[in-house]
Protein backbone atom coordinates (compact mmCIF):
# COMPACT_ATOMS: atom_id res chain seq x y z
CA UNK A 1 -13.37 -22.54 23.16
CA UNK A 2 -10.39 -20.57 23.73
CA UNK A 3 -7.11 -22.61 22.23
CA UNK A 4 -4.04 -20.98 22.96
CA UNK A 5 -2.88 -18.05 24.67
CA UNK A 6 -0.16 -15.22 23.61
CA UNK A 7 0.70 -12.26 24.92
CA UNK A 8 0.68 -10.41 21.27
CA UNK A 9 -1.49 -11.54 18.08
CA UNK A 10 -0.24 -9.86 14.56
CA UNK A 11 -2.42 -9.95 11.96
CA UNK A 12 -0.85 -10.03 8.57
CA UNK A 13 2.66 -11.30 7.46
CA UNK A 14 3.55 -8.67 4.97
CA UNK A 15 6.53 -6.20 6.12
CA UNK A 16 4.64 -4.32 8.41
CA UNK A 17 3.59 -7.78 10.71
CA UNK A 18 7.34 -8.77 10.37
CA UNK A 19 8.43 -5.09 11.67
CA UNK A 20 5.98 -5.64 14.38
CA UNK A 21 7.44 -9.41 15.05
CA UNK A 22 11.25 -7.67 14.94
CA UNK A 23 10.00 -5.09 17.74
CA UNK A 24 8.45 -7.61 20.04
CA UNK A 25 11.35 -9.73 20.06
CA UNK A 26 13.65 -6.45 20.73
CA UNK A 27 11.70 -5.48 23.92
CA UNK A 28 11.64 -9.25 24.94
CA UNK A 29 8.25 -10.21 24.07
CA UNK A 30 8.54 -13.70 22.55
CA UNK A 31 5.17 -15.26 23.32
CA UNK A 32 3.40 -13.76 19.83
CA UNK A 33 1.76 -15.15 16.89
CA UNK A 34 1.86 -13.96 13.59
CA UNK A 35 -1.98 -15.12 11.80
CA UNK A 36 -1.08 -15.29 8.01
CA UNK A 37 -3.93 -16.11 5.67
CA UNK A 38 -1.66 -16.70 2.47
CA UNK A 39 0.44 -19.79 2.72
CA UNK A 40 3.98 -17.88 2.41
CA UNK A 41 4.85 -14.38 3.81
CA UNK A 42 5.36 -10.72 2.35
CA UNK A 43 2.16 -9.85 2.11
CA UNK A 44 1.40 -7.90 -1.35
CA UNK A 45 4.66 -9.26 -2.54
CA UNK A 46 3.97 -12.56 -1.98
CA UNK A 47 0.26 -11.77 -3.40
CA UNK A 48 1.26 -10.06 -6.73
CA UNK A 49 3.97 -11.56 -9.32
CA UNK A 50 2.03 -10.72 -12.66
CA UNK A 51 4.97 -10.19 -15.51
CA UNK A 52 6.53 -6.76 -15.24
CA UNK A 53 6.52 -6.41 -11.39
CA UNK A 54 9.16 -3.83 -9.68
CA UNK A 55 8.80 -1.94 -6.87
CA UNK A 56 8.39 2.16 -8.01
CA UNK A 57 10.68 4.16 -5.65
CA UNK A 58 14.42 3.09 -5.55
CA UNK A 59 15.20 -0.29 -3.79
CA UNK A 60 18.59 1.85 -1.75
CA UNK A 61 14.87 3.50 -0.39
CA UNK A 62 12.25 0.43 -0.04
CA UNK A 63 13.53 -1.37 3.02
CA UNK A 64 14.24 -1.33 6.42
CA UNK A 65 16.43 1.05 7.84
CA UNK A 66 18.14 -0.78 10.06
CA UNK A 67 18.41 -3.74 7.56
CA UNK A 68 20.01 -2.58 4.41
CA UNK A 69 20.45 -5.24 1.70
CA UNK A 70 23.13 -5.01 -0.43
CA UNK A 71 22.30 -7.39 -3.02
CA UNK A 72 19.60 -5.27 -5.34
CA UNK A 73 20.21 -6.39 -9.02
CA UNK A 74 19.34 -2.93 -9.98
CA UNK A 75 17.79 0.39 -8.20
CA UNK A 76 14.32 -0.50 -8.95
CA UNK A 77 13.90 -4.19 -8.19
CA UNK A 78 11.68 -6.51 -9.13
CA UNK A 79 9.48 -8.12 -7.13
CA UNK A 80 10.98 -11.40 -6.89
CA UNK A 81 13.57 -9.73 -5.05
CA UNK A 82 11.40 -7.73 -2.77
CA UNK A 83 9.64 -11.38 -1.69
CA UNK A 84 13.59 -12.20 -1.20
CA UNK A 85 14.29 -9.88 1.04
CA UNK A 86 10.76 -10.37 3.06
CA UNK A 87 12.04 -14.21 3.51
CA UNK A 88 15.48 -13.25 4.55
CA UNK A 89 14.90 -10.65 7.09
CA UNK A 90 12.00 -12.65 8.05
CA UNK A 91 14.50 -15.76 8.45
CA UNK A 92 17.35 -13.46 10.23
CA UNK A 93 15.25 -11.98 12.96
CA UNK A 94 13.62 -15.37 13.62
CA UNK A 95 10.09 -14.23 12.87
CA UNK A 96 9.34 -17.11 10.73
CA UNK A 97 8.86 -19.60 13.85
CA UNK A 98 6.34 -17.48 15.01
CA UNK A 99 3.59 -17.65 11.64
CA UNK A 100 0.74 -19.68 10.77
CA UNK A 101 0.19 -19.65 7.45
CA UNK A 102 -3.61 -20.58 6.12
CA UNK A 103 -5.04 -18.86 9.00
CA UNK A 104 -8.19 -16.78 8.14
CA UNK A 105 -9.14 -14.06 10.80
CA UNK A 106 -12.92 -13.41 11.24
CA UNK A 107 -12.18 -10.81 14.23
CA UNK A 108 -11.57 -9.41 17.30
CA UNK A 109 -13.36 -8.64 20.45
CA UNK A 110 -12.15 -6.84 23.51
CA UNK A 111 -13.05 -8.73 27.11
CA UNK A 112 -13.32 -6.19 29.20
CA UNK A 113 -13.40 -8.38 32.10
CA UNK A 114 -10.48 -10.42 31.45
CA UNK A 115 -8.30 -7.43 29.48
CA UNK A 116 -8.12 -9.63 26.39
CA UNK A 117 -8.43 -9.57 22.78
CA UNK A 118 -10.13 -13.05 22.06
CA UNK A 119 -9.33 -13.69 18.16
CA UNK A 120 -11.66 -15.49 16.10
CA UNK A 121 -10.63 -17.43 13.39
CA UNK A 122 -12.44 -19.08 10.32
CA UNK A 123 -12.52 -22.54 11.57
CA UNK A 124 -14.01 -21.59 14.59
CA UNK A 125 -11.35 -21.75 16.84
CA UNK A 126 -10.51 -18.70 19.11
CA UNK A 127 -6.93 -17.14 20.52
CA UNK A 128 -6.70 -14.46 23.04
CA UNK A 129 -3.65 -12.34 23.78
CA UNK A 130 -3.43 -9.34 25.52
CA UNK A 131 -1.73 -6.90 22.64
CA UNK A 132 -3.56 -7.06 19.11
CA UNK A 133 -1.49 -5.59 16.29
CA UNK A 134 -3.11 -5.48 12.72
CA UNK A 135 -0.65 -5.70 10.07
CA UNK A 136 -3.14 -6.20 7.09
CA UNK A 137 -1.47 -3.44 4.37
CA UNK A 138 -2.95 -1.37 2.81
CA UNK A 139 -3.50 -3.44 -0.52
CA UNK A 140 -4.68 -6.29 0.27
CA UNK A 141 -8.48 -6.93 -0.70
CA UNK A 142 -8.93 -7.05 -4.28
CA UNK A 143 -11.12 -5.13 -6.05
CA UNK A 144 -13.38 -6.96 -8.18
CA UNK A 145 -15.30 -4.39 -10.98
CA UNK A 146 -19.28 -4.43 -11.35
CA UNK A 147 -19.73 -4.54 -14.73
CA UNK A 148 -22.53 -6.24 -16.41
CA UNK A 149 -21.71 -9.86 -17.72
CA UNK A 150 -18.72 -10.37 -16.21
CA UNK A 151 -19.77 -13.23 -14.73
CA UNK A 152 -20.70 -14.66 -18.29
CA UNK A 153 -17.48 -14.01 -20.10
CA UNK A 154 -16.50 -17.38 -21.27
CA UNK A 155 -12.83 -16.80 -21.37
CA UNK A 156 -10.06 -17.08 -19.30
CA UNK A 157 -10.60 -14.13 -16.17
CA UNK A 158 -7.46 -13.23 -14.65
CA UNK A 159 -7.13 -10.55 -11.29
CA UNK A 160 -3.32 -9.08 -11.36
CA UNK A 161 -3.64 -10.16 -7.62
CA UNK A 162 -4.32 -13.92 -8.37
CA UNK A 163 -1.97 -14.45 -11.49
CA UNK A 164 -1.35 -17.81 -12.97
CA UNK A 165 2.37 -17.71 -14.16
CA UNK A 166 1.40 -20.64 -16.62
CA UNK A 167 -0.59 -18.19 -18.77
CA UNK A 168 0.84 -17.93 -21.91
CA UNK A 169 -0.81 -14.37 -23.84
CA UNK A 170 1.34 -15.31 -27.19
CA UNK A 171 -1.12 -14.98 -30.31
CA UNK A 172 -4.17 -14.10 -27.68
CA UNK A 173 -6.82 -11.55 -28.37
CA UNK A 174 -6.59 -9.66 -24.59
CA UNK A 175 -8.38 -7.24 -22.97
CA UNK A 176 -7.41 -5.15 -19.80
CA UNK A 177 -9.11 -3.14 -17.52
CA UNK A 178 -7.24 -0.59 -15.29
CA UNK A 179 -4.50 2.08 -16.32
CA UNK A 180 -3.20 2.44 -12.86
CA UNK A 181 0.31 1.65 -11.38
CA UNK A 182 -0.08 -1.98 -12.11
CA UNK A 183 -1.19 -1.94 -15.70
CA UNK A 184 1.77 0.90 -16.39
CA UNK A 185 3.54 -2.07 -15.50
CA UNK A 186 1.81 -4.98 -17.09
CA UNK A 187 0.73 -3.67 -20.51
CA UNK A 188 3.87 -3.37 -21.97
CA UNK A 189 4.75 -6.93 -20.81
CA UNK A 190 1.25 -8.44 -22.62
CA UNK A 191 1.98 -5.90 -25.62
CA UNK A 192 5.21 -8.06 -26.47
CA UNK A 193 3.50 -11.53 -27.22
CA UNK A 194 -0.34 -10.43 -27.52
CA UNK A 195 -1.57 -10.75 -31.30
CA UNK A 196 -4.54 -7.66 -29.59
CA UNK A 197 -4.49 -5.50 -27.15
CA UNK A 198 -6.83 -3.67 -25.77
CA UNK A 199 -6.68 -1.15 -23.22
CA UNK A 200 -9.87 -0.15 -21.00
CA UNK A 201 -9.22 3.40 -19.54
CA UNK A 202 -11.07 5.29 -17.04
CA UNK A 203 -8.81 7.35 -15.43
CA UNK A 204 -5.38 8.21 -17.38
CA UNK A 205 -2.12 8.09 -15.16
CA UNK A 206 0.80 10.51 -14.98
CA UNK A 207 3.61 8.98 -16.11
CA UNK A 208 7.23 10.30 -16.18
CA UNK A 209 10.35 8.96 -17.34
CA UNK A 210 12.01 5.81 -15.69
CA UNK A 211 16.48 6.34 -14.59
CA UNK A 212 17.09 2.66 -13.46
CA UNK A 213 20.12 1.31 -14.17
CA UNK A 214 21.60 -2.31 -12.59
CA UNK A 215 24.46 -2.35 -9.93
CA UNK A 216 27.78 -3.96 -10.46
CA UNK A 217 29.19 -6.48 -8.85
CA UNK A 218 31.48 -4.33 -7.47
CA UNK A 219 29.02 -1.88 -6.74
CA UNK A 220 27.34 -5.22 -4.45
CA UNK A 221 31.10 -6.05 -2.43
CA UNK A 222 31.07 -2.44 -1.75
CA UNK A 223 27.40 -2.74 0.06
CA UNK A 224 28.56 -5.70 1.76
CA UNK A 225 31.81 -4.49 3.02
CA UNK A 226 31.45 -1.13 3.62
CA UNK A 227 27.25 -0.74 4.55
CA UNK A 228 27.86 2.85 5.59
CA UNK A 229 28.15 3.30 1.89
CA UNK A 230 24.49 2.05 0.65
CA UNK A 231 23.17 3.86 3.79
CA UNK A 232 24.60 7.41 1.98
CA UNK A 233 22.65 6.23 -1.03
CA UNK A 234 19.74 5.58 0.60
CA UNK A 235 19.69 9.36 2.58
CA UNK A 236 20.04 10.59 -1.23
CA UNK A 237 17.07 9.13 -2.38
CA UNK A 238 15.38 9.71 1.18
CA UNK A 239 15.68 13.25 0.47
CA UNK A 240 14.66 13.65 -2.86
CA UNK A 241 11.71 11.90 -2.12
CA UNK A 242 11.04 13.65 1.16
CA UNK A 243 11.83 16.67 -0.91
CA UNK A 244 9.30 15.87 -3.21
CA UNK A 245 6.52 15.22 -1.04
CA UNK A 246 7.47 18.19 1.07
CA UNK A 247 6.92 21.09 -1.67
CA UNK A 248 4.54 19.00 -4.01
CA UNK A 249 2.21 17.48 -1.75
CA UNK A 250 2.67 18.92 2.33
CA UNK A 251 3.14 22.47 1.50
CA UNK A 252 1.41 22.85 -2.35
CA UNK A 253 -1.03 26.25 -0.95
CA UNK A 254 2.55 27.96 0.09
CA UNK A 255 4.47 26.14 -3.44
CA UNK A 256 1.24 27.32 -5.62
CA UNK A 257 1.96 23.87 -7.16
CA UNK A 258 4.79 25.17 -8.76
CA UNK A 259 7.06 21.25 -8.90
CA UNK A 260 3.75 19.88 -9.93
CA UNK A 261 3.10 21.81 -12.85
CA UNK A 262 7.17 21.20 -13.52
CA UNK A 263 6.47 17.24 -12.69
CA UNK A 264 3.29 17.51 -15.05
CA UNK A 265 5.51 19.20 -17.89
CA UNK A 266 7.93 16.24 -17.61
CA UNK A 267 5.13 14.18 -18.60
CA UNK A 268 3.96 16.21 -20.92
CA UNK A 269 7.20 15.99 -22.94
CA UNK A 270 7.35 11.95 -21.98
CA UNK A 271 4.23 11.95 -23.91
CA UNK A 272 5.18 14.22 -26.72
CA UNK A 273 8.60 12.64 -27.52
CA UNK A 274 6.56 9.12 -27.50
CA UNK A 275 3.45 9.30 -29.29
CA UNK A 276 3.14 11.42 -32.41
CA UNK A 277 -0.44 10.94 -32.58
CA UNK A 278 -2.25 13.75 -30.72
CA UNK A 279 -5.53 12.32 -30.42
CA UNK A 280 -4.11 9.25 -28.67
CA UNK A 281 -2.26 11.64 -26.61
CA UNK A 282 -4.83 14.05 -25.63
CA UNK A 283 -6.63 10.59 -24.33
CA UNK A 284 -3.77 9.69 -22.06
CA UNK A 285 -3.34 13.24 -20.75
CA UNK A 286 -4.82 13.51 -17.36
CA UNK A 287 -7.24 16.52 -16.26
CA UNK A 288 -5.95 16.64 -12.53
CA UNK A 289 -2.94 17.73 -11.22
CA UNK A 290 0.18 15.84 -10.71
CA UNK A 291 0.55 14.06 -7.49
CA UNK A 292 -3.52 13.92 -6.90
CA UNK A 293 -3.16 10.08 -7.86
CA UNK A 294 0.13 8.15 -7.24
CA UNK A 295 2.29 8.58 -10.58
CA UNK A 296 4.09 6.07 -11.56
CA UNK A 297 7.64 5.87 -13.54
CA UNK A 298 8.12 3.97 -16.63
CA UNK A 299 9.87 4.23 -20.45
CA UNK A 300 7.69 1.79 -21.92
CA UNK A 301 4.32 2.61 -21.35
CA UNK A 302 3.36 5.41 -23.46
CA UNK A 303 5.41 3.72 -26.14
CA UNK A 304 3.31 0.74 -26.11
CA UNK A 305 0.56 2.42 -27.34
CA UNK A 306 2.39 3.18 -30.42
CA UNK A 307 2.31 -0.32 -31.99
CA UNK A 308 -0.38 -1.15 -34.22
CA UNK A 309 -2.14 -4.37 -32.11
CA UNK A 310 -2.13 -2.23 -29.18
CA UNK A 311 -5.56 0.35 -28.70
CA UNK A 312 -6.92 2.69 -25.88
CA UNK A 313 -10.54 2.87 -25.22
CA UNK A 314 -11.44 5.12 -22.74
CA UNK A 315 -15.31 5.74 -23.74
CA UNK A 316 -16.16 2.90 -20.89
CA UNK A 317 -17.91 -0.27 -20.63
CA UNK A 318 -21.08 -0.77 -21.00
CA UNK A 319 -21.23 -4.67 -20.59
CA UNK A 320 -19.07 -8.05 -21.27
CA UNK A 321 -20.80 -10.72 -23.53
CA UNK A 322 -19.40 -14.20 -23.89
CA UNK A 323 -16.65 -13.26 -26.15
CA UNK A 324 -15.62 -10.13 -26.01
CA UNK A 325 -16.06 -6.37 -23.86
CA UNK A 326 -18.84 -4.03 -25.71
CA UNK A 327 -18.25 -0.34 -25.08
CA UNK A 328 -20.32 2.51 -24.14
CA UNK A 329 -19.69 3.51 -27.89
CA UNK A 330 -21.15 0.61 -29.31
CA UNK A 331 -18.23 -1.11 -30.44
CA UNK A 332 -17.61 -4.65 -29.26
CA UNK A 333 -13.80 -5.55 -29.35
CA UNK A 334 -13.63 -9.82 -29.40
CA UNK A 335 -11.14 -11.07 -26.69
CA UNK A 336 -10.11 -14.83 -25.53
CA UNK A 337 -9.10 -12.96 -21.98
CA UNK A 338 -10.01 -10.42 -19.65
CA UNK A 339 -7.51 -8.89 -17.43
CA UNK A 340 -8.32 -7.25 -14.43
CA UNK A 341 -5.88 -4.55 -13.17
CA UNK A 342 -8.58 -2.94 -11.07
CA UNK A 343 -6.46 -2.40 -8.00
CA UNK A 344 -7.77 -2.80 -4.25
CA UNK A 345 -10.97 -2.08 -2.50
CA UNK A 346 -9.15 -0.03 0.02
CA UNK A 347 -11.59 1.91 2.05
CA UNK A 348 -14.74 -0.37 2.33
CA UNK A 349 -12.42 -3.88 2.48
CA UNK A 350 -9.66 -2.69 4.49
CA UNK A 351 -10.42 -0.40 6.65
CA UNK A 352 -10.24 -2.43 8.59
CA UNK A 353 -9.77 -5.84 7.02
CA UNK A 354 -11.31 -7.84 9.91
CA UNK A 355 -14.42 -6.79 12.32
CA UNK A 356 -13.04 -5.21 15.75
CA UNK A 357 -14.42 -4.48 18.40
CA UNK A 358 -13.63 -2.81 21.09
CA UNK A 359 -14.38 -1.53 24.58
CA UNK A 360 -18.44 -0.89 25.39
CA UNK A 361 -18.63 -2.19 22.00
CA UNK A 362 -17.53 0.11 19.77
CA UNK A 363 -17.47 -1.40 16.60
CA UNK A 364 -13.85 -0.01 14.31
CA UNK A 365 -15.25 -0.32 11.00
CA UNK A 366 -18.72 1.52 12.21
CA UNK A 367 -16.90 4.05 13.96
CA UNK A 368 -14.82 5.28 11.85
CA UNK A 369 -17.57 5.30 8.98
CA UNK A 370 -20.09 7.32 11.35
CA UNK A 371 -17.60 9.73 13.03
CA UNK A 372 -14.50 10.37 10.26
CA UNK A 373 -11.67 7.88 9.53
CA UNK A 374 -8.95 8.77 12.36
CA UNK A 375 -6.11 6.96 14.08
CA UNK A 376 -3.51 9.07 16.65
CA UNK A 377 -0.34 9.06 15.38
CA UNK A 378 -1.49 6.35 12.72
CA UNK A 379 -1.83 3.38 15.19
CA UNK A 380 -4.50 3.79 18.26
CA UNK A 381 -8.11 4.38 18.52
CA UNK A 382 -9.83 5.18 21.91
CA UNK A 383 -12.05 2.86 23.42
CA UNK A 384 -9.23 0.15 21.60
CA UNK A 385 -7.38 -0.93 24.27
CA UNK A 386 -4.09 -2.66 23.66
CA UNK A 387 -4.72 -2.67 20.05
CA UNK A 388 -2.16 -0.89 17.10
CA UNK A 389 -3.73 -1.04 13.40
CA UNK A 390 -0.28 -0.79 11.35
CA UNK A 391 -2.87 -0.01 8.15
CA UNK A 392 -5.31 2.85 9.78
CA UNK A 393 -6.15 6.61 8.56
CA UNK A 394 -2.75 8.91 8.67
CA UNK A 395 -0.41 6.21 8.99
CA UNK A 396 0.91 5.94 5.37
CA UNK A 397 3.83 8.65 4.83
CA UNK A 398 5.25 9.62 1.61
CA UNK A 399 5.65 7.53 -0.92
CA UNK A 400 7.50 4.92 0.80
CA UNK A 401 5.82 2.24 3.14
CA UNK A 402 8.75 1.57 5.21
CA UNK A 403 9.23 4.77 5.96
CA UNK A 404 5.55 4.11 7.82
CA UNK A 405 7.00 0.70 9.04
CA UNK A 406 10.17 2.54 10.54
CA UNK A 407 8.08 5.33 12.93
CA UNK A 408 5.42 2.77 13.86
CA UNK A 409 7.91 0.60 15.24
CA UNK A 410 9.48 3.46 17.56
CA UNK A 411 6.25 3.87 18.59
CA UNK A 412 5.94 0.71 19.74
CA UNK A 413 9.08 0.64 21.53
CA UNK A 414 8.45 4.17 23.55
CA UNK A 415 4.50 2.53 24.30
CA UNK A 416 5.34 -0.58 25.74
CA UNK A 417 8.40 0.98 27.36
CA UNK A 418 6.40 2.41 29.42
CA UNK A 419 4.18 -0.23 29.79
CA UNK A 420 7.30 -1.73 31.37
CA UNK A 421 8.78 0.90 33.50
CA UNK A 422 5.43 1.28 35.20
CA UNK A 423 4.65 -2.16 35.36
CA UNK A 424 1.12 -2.00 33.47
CA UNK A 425 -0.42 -4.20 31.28
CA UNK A 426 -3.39 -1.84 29.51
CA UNK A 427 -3.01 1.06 27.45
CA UNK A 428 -5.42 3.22 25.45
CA UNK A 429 -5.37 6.23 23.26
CA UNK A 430 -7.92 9.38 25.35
CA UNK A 431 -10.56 10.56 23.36
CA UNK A 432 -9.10 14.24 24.40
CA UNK A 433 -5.30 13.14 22.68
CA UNK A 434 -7.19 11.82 19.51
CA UNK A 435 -9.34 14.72 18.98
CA UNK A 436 -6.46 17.01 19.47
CA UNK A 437 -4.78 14.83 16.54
CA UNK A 438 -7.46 14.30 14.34
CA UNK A 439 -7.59 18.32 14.66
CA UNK A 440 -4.26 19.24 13.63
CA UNK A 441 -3.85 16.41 11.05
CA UNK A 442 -6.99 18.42 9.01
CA UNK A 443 -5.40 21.90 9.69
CA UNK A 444 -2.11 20.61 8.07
CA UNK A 445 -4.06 18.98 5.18
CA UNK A 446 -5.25 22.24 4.65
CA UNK A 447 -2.35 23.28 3.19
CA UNK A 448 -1.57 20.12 1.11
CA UNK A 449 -2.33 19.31 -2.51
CA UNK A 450 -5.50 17.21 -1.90
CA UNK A 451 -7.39 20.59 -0.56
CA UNK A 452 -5.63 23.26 -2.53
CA UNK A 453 -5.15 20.93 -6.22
CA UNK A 454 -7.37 19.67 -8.85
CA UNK A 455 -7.97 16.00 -7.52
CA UNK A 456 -11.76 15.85 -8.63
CA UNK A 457 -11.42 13.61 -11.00
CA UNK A 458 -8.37 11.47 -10.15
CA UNK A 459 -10.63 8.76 -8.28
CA UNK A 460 -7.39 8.06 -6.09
CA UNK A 461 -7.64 6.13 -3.04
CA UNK A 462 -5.87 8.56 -1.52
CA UNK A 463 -9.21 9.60 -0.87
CA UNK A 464 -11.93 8.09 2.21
CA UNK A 465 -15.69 7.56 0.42
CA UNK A 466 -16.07 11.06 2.29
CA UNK A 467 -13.98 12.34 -0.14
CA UNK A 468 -11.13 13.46 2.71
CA UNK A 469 -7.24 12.32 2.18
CA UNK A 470 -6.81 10.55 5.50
CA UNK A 471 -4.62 7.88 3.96
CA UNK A 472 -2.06 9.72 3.97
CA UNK A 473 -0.14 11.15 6.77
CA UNK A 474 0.54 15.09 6.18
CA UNK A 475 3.98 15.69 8.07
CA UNK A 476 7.43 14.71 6.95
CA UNK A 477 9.37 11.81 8.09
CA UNK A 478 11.69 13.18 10.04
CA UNK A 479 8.74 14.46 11.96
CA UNK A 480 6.56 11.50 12.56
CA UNK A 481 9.98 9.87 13.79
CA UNK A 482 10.61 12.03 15.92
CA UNK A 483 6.74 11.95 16.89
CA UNK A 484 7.25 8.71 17.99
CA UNK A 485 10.04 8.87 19.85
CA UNK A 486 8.46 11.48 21.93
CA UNK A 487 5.16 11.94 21.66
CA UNK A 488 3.38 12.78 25.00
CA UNK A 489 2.90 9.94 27.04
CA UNK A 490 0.00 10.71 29.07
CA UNK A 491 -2.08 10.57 26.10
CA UNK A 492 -2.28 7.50 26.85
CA UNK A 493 -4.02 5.97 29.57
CA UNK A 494 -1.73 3.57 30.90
CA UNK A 495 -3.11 0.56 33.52
């Protein structure tokens, strides 16, 4: 039973879906949905608000181009004022009107005959719309470890994704699993008011030191007043980031991984001026090179590890009895909670996060695991007609998402442009265009960091279960900008 009919369907209500909704409503499209399976937008910051959250590249950086918000508290913010900003661009551009919240998407199938997308949703009922756009991030699908007993662990279990903000850790006995970007930022927060704390370690993380410092009020007026002046900032920090990525990650064959042996150094001395034990050191010391895995900033981390209730175990797990984690040492540490910082299932969960399926019935998820995870320009797939994944292989640049947001957008605009000007209604991505993309997206990864580093070991999802770095995309920003401003048209096949 088909229910409603739009001409666009977003799937996800995180910054990406409301970058989406902004676009639409510039090129006069108002007749969109935006399906939202949380019951508030922002997507992962709506999601995550364990203690210690902040976003880790500078705030003047971490937002919309064309919506620059003057009122950060400091320049890394915290993620109460990330969600902030989601609800009040969200409520600016008038994208709110357009969600359902508590909407579960099964999938999507392409009707060939009637050059629709017919959306399923979990309670049976079904949309159709002639544009699909999935917004779904990509963290969004928890990732729940396999360990033996979990289940049986009679304590309290809580997922950094799903935390309950009227958990009180004073005087508890806590265990954590995970030593990524989240527990850099969570651990010290449990160290404070934990009586034990114990640290489950698989893969150590680089860590370098944290320069964040608050803004003054008069630092805010002048945002406010004068916006010209936060956008200097933010082409500052654009290009030491850009730079950053450019010599340490794009170009590390020509760079012989010269900054990431510097960057490693950094954190080398972090660690030395912090811990004086060297044993505890050596164990936090990573064995692949900087930049493999996304490192993370902090001043508090390493330090944590200096107070006496606080201990690393990095032997492993070998199971998790009623009251407490056992290790693959034999020692069993008592706990009255686990915490799981375990991060995302990003590849088998999210890509893509709902079954599609396209023309002749080319399944995405089947594709892409049979062939090689590829997207054109990030967005289209052929035989996926009318359909832009915002969360696909080679759309994430950098180290900043709405940098990704920001060229995904233009490419929308110069698409359905066209769309317009010709007065069509169907587009698709050739096979010939994608192959010619997929092709010189592997030749310039040949000369990045994930072919030419040590990465091995740094289990980073950077990395597709074929062991390829197709999460990332390897050009800089100005390029894929300018890529979709003007990227040939006629590889598309416009109807």
């Amino acid at each position: 039973m088909i229910s409603e009919h739009f001409d666009a369907v977003i799937v996800g209500a995180g910054f990406a879906g409301i970058g989406a909704a902004i676009q639409f409503k510039r090129m006069g499209i108002e007749n969109f949905v935006i399906l939202e399976r949380e019951d508030d937008l922002g997507g992962t910051w709506y999601v995550n608000h364990y203690p210690g959250l902040a976003v880790d590249v500078p705030t003047t950086t971490y937002s919309y181009f064309f919506e620059p918000n003057p009122n950060w508290s400091r320049l890394f913010s915290t993620g109460a004022e990330i969600k902030q900003y989601a609800d009040d661009v969200a409520d600016k551009y008038d994208v709110r009107r357009h969600i359902r919240f508590g909407v579960t998407v099964g999938g999507a199938r392409w009707d060939d005959d009637a050059q629709l997308w017919r959306v399923n949703l979990a309670d049976g009922e079904t949309v159709d719309a002639r544009y699909l756009v999935t917004a779904t991030g990509f963290l969004s699908q928890p990732h729940m470890p396999d360990i033996p007993g979990i289940a049986e662990f009679d304590g309290r279990v809580i997922h950094t994704t799903a935390w309950d903000d009227s958990y009180d850790p004073t005087g508890e006995k806590i265990g954590i699993i995970g030593t990524g970007a989240t527990a850099v930022q969570l651990i010290p927060e449990l160290a404070e008011k934990a009586a034990d704390l114990t640290v489950y370690q698989r893969t150590p993380i680089w860590v370098v030191p944290k320069i964040d410092f608050r803004f003054s009020e008069r630092a805010k007026q002048l945002f406010a007043r004068i916006p010209l002046t936060q956008r200097l900032i933010r082409v500052i920090t654009d290009t030491i980031y850009e730079l950053m990525v450019w010599v340490a990650v794009l170009h590390n064959r020509q760079t012989r991984g010269r900054f990431n042996i510097a960057a490693g150094d950094l954190a080398k001395m972090h660690r030395f001026a912090t811990i004086r034990d060297k044993e505890l050191r050596a164990k936090l010391t990573p064995d692949y090179d900087f930049g493999c895995k996304r490192p993370t900033f902090s001043n508090s981390y390493y330090r944590t590890f200096t107070k006496p209730h606080v201990h690393l175990q990095d032997s492993g797990i070998a199971k998790i009895e009623s009251d407490g984690i056992v290790g693959n040492d034999g020692t069993k540490t008592p706990i009255d909670t686990l915490v799981l910082a375990t991060g995302f299932d990003l590849w088998e969960a999210n890509f893509p996060a709902i079954e599609v399926i396209g023309r002749d019935g080319r399944n995405l998820g089947k594709w892409w695991r049979e062939t090689r995870f590829q997207a054109y320009q990030g967005v289209s797939m052929p035989h996926f007609p009318n359909f832009l994944s915002l969360a696909s292989p080679f759309a994430f640049l950098g180290l900043n998402f709405f940098n990704t947001v920001e060229y995904q957008m233009r490419h929308m605009d110069r698409l359905f442009g066209e769309l317009r000007r010709r007065g069509a209604t169907t587009f698709e991505i050739t096979e010939e265009a994608n192959a010619r993309y997929l092709a010189r997206m592997t030749a310039l990864l040949g000369d990045s960091l994930f072919t030419n580093g040590s990465c091995a070991t740094a289990r980073s999802y950077y990395f597709n279960p074929s062991g390829e770095p197709t999460l990332l995309r390897p050009t800089s920003t100005r390029a894929a900008i300018r890529e979709a401003t003007d990227f040939p048209i006629d590889d598309y096949r416009i109807v």
